[in-house]
C-alpha atoms as a PDB file:
ATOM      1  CA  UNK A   1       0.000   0.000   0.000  1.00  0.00           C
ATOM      2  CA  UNK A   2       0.986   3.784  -0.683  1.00  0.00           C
ATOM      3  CA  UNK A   3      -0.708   6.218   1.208  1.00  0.00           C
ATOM      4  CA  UNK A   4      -2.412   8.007  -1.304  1.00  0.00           C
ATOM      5  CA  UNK A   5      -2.152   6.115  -4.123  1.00  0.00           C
ATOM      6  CA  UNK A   6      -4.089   3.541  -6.323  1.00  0.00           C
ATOM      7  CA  UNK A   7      -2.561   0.512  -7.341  1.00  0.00           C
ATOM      8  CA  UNK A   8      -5.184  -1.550  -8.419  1.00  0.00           C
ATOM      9  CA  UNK A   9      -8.047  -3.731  -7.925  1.00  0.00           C
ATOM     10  CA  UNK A  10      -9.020  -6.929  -6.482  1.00  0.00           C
ATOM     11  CA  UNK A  11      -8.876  -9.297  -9.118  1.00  0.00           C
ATOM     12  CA  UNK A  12     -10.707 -11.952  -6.915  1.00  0.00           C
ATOM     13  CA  UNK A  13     -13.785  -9.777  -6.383  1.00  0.00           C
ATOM     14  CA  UNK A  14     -13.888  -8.137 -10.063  1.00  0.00           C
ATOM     15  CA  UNK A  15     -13.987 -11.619 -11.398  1.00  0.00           C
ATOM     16  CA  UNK A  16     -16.930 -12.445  -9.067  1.00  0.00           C
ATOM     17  CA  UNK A  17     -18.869  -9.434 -10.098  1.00  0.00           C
ATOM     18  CA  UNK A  18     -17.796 -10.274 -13.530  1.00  0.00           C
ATOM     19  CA  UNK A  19     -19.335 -13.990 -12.938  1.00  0.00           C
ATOM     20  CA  UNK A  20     -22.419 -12.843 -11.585  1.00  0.00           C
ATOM     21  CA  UNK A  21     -22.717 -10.123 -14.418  1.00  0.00           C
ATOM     22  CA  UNK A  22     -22.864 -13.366 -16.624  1.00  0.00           C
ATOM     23  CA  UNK A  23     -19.627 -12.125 -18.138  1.00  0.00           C
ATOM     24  CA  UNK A  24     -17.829 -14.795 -19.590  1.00  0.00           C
ATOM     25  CA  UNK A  25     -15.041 -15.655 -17.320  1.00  0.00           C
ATOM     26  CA  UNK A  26     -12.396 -15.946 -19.601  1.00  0.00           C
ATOM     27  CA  UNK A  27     -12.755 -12.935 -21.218  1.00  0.00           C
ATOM     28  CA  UNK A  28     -12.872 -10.955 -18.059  1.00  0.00           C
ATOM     29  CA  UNK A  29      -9.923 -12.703 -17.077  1.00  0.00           C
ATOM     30  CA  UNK A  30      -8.454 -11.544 -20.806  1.00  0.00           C
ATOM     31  CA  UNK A  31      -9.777  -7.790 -20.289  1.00  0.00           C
ATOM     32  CA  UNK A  32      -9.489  -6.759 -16.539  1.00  0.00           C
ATOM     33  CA  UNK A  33      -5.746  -6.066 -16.489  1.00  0.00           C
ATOM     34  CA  UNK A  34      -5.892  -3.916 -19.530  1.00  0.00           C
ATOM     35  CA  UNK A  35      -8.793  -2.139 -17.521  1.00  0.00           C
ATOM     36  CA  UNK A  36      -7.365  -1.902 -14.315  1.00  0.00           C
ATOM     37  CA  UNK A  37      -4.242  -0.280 -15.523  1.00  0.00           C
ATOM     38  CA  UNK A  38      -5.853   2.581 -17.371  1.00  0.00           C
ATOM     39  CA  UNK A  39      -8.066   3.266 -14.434  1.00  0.00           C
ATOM     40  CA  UNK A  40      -5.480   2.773 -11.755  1.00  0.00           C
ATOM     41  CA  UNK A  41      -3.353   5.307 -14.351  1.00  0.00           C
ATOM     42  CA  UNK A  42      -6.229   7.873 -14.541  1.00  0.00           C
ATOM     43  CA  UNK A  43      -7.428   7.342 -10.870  1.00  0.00           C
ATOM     44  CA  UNK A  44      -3.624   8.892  -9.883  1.00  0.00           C
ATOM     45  CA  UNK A  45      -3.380  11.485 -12.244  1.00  0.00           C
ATOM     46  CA  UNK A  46      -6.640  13.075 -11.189  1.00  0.00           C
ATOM     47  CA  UNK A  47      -5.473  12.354  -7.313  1.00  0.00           C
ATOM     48  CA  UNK A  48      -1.919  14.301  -8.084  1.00  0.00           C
ATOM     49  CA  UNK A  49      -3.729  16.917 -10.026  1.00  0.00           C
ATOM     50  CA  UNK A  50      -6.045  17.649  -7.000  1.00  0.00           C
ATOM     51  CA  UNK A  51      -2.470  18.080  -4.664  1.00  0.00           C
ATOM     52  CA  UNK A  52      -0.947  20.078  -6.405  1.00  0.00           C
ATOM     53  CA  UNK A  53      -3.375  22.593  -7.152  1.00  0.00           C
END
């Protein structure tokens, strides 16, 4: 952990909501890193942007 700082999800639980979405598991499992990296990306540019100004 970094206080401050996202660095990313709980795979575990997004594949469960993924599974009871009726998402196909394997492509969840296929998609949800390339997701989680743009959002964990985004997520801590919009958390520096609100420090430093």
């Amino acid at each position: 952990m970094i206080p401050g700082a996202v660095l990313g999800w709980d795979m575990g639980a997004a594949l469960a909501l993924a599974r009871a979405l009726g998402v196909n598991p394997l492509i969840a499992a296929e998609l949800l890193p390339e997701i989680e990296a743009v959002m964990v990306r985004k997520l801590n540019e919009q958390m520096e942007g609100h420090r430093d100004g």
